[in-house]
N, C-alpha and C. Protein backbone atom coordinates (compact mmCIF):
# COMPACT_ATOMS: atom_id res chain seq x y z
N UNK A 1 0.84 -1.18 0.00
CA UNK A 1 0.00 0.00 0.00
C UNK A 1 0.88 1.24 0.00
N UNK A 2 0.87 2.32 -0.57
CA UNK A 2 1.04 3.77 -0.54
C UNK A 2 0.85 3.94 0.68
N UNK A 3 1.99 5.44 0.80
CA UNK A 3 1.26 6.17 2.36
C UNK A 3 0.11 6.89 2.40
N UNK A 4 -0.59 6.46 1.57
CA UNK A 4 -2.08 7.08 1.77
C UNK A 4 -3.15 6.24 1.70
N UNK A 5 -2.38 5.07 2.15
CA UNK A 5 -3.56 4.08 2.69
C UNK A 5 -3.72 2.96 1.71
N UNK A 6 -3.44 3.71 -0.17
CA UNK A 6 -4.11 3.45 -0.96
C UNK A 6 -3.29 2.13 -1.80
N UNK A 7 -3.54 1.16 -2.59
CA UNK A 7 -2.73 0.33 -3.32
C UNK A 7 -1.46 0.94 -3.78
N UNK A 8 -0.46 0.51 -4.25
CA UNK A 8 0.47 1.17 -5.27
C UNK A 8 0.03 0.62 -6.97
N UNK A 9 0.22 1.71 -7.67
CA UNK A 9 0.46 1.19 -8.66
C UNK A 9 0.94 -0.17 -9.12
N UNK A 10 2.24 -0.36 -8.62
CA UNK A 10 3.26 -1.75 -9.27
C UNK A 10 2.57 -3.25 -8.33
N UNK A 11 1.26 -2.94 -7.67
CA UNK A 11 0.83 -4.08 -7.05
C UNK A 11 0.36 -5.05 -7.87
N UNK A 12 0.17 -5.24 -9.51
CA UNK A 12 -0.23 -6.17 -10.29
C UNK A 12 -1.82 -5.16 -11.36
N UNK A 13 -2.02 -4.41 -11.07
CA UNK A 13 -3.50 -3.75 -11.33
C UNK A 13 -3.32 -4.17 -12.67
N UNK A 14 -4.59 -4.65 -13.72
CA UNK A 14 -4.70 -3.69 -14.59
C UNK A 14 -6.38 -3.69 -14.82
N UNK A 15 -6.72 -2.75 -16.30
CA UNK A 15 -8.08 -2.84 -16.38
C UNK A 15 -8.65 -4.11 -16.43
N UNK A 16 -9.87 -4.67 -15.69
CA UNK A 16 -10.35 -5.90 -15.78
C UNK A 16 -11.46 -5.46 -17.04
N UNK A 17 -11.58 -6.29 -18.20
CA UNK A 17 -12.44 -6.45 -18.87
C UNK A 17 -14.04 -6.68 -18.72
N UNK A 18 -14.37 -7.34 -17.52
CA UNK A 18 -15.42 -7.24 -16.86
C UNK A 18 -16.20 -6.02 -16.68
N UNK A 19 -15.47 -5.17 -16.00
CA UNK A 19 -16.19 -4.03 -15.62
C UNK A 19 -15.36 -2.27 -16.11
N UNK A 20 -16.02 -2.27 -17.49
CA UNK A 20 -15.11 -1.02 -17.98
C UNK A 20 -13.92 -0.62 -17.55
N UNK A 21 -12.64 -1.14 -17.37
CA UNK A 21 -11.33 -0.48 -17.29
C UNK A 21 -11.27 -0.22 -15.57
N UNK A 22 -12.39 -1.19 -14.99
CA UNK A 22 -12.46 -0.92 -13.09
C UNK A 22 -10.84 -1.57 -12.63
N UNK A 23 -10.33 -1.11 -11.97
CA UNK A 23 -9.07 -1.43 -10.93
C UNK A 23 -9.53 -2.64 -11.01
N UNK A 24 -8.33 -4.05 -11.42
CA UNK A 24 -8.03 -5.37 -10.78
C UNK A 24 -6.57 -5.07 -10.07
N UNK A 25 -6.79 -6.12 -9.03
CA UNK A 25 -5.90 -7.00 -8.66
C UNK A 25 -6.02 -8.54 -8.14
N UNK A 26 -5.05 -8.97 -8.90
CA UNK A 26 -5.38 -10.38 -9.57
C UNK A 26 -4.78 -11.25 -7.98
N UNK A 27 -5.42 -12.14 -7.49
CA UNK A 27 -4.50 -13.05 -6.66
C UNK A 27 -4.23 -14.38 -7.09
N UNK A 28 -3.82 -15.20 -6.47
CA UNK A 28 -2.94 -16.09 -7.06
C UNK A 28 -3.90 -17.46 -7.37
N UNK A 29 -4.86 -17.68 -8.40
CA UNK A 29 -5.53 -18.59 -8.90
C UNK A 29 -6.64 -18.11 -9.17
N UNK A 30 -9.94 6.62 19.56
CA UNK A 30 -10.04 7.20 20.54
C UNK A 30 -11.68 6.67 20.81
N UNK A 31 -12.52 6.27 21.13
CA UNK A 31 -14.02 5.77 21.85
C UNK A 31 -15.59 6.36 21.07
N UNK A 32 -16.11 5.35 21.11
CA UNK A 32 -17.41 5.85 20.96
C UNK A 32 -18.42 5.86 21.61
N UNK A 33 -19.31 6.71 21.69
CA UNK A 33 -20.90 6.48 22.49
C UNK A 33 -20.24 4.83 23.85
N UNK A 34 -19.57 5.62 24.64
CA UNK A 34 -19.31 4.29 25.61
C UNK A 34 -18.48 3.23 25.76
N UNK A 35 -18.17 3.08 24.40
CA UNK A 35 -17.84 1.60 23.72
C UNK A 35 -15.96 2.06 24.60
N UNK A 36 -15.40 1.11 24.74
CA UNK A 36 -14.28 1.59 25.28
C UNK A 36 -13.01 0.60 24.84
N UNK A 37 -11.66 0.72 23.61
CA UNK A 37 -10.91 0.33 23.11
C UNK A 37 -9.99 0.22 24.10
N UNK A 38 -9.39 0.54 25.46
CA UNK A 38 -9.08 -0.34 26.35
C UNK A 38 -8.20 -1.49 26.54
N UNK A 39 -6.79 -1.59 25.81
CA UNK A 39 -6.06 -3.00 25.90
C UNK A 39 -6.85 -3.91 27.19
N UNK A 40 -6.88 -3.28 28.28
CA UNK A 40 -7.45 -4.13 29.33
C UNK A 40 -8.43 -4.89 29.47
N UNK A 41 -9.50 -4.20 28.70
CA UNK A 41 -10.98 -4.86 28.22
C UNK A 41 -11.24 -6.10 26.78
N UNK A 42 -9.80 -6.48 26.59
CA UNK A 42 -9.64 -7.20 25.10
C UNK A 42 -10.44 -8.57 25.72
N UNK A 43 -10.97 -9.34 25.17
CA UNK A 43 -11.27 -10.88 25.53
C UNK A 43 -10.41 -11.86 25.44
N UNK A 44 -9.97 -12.34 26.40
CA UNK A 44 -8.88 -13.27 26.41
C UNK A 44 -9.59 -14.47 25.74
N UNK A 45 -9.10 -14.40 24.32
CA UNK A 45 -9.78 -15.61 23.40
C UNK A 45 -8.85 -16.10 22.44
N UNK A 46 -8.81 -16.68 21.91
CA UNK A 46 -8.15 -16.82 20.35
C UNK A 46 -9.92 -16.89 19.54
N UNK A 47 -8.99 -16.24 18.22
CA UNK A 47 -9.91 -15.76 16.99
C UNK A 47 -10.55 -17.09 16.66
N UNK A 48 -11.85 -17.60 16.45
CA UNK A 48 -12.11 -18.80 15.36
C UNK A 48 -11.97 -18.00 14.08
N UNK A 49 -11.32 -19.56 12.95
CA UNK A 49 -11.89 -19.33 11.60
C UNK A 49 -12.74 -19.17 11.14
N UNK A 50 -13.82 -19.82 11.85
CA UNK A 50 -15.24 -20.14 11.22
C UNK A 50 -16.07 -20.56 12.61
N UNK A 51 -17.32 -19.82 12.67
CA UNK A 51 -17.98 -20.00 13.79
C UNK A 51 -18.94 -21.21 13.36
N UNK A 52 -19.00 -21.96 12.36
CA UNK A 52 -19.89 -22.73 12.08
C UNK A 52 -21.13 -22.27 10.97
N UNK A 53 -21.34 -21.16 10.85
CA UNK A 53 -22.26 -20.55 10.24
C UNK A 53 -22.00 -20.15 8.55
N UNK A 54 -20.51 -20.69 8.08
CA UNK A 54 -19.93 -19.67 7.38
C UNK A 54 -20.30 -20.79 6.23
N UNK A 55 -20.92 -20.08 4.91
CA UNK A 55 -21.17 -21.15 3.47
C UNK A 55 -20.03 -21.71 2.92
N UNK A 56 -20.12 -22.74 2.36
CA UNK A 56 -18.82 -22.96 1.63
C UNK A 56 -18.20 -21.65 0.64
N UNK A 57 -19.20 -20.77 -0.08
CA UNK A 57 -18.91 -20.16 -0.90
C UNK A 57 -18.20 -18.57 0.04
N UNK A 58 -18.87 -18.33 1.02
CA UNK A 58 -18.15 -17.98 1.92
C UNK A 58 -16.92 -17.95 2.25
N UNK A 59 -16.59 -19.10 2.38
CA UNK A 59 -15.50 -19.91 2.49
C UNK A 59 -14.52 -19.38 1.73
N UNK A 60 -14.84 -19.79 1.00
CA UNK A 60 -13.65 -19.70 -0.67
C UNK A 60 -13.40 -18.24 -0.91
N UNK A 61 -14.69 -17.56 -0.62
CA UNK A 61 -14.32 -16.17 -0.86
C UNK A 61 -13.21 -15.59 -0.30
N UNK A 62 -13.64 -15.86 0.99
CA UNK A 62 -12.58 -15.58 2.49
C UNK A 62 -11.13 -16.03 2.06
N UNK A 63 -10.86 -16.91 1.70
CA UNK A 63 -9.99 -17.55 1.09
C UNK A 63 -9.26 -16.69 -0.08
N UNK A 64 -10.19 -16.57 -1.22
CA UNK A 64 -9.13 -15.70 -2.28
C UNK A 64 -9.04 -14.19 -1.55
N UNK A 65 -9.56 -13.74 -0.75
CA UNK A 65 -9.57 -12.27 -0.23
C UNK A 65 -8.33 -12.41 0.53
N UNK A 66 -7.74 -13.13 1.21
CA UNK A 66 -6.79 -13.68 1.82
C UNK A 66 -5.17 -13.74 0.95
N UNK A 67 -5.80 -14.38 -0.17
CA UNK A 67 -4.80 -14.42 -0.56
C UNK A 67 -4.41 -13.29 -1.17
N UNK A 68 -5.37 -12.51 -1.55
CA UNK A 68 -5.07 -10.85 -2.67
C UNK A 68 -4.14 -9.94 -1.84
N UNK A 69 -5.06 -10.15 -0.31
CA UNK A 69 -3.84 -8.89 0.73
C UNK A 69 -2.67 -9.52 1.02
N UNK A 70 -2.15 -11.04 1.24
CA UNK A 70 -1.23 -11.56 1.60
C UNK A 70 -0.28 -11.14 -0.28
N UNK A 71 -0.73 -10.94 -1.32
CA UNK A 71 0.14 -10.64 -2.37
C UNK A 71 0.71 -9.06 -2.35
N UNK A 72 -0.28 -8.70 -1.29
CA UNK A 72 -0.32 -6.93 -1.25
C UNK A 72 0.52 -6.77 -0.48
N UNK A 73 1.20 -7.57 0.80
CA UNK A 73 1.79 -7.37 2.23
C UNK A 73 1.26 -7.55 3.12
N UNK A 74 0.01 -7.70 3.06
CA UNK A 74 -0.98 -7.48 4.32
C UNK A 74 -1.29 -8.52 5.14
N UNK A 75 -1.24 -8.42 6.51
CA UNK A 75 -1.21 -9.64 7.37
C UNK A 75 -2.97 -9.54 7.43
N UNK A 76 -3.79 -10.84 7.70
CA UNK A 76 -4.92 -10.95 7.70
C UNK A 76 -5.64 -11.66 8.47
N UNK A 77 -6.71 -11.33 9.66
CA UNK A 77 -7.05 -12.61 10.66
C UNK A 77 -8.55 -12.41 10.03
N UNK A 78 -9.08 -13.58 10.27
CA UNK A 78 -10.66 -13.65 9.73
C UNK A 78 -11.75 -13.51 11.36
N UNK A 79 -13.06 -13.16 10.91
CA UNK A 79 -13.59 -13.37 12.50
C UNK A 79 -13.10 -12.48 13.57
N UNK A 80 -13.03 -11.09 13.33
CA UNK A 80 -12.10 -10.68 14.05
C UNK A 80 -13.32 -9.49 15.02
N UNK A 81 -13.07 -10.07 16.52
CA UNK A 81 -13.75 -8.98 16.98
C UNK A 81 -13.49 -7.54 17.51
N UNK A 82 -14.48 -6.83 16.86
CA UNK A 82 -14.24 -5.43 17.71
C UNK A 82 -14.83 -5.10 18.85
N UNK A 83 -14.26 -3.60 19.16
CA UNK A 83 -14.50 -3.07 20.44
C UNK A 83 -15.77 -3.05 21.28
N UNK A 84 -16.11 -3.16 19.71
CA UNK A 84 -18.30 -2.55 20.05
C UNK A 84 -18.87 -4.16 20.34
N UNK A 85 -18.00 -5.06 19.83
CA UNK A 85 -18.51 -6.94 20.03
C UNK A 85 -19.35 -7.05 18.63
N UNK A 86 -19.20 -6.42 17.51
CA UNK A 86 -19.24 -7.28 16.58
C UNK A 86 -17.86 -7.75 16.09
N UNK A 87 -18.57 -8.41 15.08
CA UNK A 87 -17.53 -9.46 14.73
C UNK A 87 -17.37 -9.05 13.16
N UNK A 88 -16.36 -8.45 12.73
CA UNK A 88 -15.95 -8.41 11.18
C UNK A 88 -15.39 -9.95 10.15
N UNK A 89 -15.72 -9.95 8.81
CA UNK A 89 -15.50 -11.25 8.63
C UNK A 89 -14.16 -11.15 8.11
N UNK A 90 -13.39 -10.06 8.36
CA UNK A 90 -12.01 -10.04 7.42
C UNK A 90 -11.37 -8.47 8.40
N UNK A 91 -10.10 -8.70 8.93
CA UNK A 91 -9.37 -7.68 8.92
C UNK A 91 -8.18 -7.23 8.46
N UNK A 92 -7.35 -6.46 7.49
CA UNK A 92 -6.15 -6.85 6.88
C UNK A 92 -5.25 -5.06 7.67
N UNK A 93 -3.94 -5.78 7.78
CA UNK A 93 -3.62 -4.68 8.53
C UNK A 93 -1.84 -4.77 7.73
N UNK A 94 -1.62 -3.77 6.89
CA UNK A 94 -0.58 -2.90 6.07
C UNK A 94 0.76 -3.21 6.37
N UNK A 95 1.61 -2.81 6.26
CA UNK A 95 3.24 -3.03 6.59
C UNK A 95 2.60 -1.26 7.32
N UNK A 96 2.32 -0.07 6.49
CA UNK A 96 2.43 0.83 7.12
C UNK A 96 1.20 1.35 8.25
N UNK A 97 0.48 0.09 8.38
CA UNK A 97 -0.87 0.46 9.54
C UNK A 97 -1.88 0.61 9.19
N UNK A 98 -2.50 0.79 7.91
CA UNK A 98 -3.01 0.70 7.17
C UNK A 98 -4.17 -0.15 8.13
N UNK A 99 -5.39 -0.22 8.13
CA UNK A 99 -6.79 -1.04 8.58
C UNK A 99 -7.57 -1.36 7.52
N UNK A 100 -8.08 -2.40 7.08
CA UNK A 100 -9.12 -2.89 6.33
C UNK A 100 -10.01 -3.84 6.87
N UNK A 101 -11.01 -3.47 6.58
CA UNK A 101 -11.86 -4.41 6.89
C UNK A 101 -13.01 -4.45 5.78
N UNK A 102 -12.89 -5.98 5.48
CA UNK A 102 -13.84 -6.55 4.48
C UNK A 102 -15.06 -7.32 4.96
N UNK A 103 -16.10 -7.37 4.54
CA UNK A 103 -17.47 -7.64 4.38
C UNK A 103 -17.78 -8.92 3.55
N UNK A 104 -17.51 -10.17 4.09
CA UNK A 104 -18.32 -11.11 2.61
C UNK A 104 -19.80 -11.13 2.50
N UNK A 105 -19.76 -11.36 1.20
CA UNK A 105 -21.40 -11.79 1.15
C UNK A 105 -21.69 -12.54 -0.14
N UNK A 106 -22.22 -13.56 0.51
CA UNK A 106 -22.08 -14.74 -0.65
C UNK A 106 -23.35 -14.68 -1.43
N UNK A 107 -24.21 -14.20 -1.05
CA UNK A 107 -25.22 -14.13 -1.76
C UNK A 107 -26.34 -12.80 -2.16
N UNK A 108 -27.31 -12.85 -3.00
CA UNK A 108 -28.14 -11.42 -2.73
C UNK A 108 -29.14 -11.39 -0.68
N UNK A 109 -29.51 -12.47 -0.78
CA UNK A 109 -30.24 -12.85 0.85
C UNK A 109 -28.82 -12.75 1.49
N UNK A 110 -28.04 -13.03 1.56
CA UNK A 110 -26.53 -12.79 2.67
C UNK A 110 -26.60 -11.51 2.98
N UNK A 111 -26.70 -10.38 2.11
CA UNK A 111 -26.69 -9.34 2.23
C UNK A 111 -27.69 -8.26 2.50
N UNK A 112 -29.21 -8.90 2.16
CA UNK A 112 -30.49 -8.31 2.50
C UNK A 112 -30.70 -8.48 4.06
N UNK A 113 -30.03 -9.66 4.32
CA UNK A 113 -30.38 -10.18 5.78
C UNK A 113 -29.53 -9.29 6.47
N UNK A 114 -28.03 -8.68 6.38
CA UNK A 114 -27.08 -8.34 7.09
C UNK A 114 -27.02 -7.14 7.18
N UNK A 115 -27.78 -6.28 8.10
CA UNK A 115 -27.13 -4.93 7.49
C UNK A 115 -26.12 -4.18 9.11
N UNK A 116 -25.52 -4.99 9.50
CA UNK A 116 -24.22 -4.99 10.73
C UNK A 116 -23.30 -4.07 9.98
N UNK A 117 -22.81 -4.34 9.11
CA UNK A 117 -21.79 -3.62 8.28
C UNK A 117 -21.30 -1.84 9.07
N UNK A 118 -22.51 -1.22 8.51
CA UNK A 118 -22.03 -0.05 8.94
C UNK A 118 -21.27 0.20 10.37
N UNK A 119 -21.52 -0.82 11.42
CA UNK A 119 -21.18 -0.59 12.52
C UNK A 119 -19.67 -0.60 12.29
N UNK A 120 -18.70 -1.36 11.23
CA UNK A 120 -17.10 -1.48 11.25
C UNK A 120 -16.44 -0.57 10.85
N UNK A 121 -17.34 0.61 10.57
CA UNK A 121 -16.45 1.18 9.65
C UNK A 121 -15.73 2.43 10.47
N UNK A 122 -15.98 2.47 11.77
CA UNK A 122 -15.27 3.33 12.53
C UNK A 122 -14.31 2.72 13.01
N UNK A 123 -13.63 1.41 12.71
CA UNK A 123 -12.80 0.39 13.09
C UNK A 123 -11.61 0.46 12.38
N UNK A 124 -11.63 1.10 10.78
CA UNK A 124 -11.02 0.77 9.89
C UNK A 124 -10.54 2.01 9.03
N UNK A 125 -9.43 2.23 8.31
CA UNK A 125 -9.30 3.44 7.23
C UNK A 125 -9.98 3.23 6.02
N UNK A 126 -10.26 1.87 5.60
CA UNK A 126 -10.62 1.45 4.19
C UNK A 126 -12.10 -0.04 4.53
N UNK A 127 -13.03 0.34 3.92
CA UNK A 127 -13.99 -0.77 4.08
C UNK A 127 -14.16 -1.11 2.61
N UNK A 128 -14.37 -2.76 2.24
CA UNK A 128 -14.79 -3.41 1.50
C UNK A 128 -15.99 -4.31 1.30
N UNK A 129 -16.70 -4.26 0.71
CA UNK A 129 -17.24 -5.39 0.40
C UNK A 129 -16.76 -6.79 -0.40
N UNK A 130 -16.93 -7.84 -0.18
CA UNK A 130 -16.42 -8.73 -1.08
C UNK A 130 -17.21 -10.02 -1.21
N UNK A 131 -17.51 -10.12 -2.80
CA UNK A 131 -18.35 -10.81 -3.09
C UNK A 131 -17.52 -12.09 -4.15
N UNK A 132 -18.66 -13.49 -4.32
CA UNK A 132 -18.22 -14.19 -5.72
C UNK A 132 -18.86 -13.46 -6.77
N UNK A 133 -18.65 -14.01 -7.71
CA UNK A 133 -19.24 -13.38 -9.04
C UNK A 133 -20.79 -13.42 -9.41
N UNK A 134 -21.22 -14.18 -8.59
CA UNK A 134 -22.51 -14.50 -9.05
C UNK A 134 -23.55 -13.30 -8.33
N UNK A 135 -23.39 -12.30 -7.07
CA UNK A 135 -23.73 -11.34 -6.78
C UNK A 135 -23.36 -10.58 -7.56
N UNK A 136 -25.09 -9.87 -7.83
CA UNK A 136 -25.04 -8.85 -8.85
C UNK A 136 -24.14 -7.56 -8.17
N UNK A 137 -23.62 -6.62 -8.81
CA UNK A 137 -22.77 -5.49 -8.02
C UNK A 137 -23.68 -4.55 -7.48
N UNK A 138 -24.73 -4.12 -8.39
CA UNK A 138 -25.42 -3.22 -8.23
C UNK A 138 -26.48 -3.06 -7.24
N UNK A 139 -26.38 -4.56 -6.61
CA UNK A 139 -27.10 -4.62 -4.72
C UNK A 139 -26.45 -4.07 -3.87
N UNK A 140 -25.12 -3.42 -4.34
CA UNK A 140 -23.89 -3.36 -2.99
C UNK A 140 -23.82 -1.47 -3.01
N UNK A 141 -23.69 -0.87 -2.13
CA UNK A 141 -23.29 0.74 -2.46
C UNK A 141 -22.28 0.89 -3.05
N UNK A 142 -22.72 1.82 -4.05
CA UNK A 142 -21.34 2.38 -4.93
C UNK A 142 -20.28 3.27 -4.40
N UNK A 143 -20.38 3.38 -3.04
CA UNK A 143 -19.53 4.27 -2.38
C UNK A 143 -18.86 3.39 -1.58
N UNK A 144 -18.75 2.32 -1.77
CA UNK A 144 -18.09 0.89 -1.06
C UNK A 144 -17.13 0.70 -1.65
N UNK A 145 -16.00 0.23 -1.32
CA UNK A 145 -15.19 -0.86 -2.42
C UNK A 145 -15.78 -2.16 -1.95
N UNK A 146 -15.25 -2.59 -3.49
CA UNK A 146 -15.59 -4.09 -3.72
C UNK A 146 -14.70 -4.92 -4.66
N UNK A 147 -14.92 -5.92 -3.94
CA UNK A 147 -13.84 -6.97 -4.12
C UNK A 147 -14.53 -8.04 -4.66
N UNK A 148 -14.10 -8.82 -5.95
CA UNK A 148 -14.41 -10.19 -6.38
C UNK A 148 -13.89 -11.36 -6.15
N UNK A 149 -14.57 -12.16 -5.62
CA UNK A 149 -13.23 -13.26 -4.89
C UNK A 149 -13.98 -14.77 -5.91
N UNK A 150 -13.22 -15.92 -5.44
CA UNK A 150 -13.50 -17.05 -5.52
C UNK A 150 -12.35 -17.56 -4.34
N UNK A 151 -12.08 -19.09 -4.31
CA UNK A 151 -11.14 -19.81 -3.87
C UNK A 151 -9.84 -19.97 -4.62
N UNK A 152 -9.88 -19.45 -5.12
CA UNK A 152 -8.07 -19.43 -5.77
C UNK A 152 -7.64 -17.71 -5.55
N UNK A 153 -8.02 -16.50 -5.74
CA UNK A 153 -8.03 -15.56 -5.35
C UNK A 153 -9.22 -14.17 -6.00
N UNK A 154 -8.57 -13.02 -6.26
CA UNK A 154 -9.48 -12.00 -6.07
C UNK A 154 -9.06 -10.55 -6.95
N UNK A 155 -10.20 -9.85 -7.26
CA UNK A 155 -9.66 -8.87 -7.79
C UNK A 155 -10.52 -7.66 -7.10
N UNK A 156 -9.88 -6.23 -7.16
CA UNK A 156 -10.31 -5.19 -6.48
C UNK A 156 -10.96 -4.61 -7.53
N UNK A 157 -12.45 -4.77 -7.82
CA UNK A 157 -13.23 -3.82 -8.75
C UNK A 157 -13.76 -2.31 -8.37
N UNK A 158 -13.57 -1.84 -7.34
CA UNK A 158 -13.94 -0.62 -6.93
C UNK A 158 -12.71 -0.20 -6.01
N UNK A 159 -12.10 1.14 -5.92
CA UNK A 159 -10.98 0.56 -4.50
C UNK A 159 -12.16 1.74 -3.07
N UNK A 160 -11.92 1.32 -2.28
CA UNK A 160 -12.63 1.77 -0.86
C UNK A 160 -11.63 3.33 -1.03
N UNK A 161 -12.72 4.17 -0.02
CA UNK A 161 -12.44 5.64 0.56
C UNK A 161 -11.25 5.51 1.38
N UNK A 162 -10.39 6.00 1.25
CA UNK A 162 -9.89 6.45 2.70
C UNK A 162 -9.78 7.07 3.64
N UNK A 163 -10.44 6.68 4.76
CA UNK A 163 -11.01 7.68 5.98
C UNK A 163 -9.79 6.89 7.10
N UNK A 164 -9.06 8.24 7.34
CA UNK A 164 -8.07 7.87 8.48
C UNK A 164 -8.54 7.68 9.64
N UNK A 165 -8.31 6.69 10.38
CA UNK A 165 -8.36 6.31 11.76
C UNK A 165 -7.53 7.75 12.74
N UNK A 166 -8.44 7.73 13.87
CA UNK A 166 -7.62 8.93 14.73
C UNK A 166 -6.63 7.95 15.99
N UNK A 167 -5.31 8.65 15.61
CA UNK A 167 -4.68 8.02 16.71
C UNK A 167 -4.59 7.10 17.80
N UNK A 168 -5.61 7.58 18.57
CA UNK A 168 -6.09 6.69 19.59
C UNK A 168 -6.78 5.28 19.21
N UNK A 169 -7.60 5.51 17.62
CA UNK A 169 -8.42 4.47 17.67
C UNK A 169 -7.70 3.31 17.31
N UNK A 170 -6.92 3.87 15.96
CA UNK A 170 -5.57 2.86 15.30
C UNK A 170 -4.29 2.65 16.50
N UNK A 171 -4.50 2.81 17.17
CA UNK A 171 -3.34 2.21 18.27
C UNK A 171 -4.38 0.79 19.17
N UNK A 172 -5.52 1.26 19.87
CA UNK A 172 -6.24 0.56 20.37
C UNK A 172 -6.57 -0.71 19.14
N UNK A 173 -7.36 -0.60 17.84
CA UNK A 173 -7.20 -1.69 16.87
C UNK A 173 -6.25 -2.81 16.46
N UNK A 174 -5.20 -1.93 16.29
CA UNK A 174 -3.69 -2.33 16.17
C UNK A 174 -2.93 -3.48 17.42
N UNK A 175 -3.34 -2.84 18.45
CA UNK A 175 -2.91 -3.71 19.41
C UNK A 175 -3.87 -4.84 20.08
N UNK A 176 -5.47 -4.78 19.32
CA UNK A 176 -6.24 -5.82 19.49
C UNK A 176 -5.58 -6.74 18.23
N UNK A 177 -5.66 -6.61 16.92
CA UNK A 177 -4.99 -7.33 15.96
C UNK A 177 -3.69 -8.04 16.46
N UNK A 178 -2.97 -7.12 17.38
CA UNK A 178 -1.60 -8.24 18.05
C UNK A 178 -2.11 -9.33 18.61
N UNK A 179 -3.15 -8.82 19.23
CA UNK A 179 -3.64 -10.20 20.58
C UNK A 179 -4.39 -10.93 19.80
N UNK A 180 -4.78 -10.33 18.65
CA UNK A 180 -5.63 -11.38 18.26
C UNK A 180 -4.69 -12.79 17.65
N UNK A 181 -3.99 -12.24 16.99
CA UNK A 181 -2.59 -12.90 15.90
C UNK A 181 -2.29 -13.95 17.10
N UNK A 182 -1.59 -13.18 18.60
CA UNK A 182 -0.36 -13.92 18.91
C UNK A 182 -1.65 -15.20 19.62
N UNK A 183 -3.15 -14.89 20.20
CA UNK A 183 -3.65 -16.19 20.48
C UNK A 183 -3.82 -17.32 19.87
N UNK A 184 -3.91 -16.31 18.26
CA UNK A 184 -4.23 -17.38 17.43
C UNK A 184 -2.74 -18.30 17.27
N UNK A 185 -1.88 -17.96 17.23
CA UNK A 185 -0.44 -18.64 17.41
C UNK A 185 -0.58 -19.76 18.36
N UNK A 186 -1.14 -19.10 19.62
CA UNK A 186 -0.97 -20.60 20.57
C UNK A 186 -1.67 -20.77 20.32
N UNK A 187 -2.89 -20.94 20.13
CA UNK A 187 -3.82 -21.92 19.20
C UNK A 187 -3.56 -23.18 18.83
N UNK A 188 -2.63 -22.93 17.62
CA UNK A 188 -2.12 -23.48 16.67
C UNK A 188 -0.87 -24.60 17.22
N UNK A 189 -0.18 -23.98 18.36
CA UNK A 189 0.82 -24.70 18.65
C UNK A 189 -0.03 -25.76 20.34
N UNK A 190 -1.34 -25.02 21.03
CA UNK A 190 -1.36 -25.70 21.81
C UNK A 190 -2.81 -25.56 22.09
N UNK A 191 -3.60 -26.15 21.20
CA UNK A 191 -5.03 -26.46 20.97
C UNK A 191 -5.55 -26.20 22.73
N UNK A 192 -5.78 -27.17 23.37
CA UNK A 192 -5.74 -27.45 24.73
C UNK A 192 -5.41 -26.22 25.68
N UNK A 193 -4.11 -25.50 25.35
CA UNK A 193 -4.24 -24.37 25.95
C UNK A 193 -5.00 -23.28 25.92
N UNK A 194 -5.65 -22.91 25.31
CA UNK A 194 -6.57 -21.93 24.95
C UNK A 194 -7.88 -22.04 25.23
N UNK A 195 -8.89 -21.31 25.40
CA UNK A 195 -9.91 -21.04 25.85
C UNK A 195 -11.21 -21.93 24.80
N UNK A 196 -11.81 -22.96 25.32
CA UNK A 196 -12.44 -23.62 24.31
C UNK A 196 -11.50 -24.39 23.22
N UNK A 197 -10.47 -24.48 23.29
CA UNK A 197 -9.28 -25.18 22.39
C UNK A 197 -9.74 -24.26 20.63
N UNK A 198 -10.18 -23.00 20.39
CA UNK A 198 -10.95 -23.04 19.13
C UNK A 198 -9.24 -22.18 18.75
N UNK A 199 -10.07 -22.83 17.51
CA UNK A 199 -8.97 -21.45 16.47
C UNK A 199 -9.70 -20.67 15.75
């Protein structure tokens, strides 16, 4: 990413044929109203992948979205909760600090049913939507970015606003994303140790 939040140029872009000359990138196949960001108040948890609820197509999406920011630099935990206790389905966080947070939605009902979204976006500098191909675009706001995924990877057909995080909030985020990462680590190395053994 640029220091302005935004892709670089030399990240792979070019016009996707799909959607008039729209941006691709190709992958590989301080507090609110109460709410209080707080290192102290974090939930001593490790992140799940998948709460059980998640579609296969879901799935896969999550998957190529994964892989597009991991081609970008971007470290990425899925399921990731915030301050307020929702739960985002994607957070990707920059070499330079950079916050993203993506939105799947696998279907037109995925998205009629869901309308949580707006609550993340005080979480993040850049919000996405990200869909498979078979969601029409024109259900999603055009003031969104949006992302096309499958299970092999993804391309960026719209790119998201950038609305900077204020100091306080991107430090508090930032250092939930650590805790989130390093539980998910022991997780991984010690099922049993962790709270509910989940990953």
């Amino acid at each position: 990413m640029d220091g302005r939040g935004g892709f670089p140029p030399e990240a792979g872009r070019r016009p996707d044929k799909r959607d008039n000359g729209a941006v691709a990138v190709l992958g590989t196949a301080g507090t609110l109203g109460g709410m209080s960001d707080s290192p102290a108040l974090l939930k001593l948890q490790a992140p799940a992948f998948s709460d059980g609820r998640q579609s296969p197509v879901a799935a896969g999406v999550q998957r190529g979205v994964r892989r597009l920011f991991a081609q970008l630099g971007c470290s990425t935990i899925p399921e990731f909760i915030l301050a307020n206790g929702r739960r985002a389905d994607l957070i990707a966080l920059a070499p330079n600090g950079t916050l993203t947070i993506v939105e799947i939605k696998s279907s037109v009902a995925d998205f009629r049913a869901d309308r949580k979204w707006p609550h993340y976006e005080d979480f993040c500098d850049r919000f996405y939507f990200a869909v498979p191909e078979t969601v029409p675009f024109d259900i999603l706001p055009d003031d969104r970015g949006l992302i096309v995924a499958d299970s092999f990877g993804a391309a960026i057909m719209r790119e998201a606003a950038h609305h900077p995080l204020a100091g306080a909030r991107r430090k508090a985020v930032t250092l939930r994303f650590a805790h989130a990462a390093a539980s998910l680590l022991h997780a991984l190395a010690d099922p049993d140790g962790v709270p509910d053994g989940r990953l």
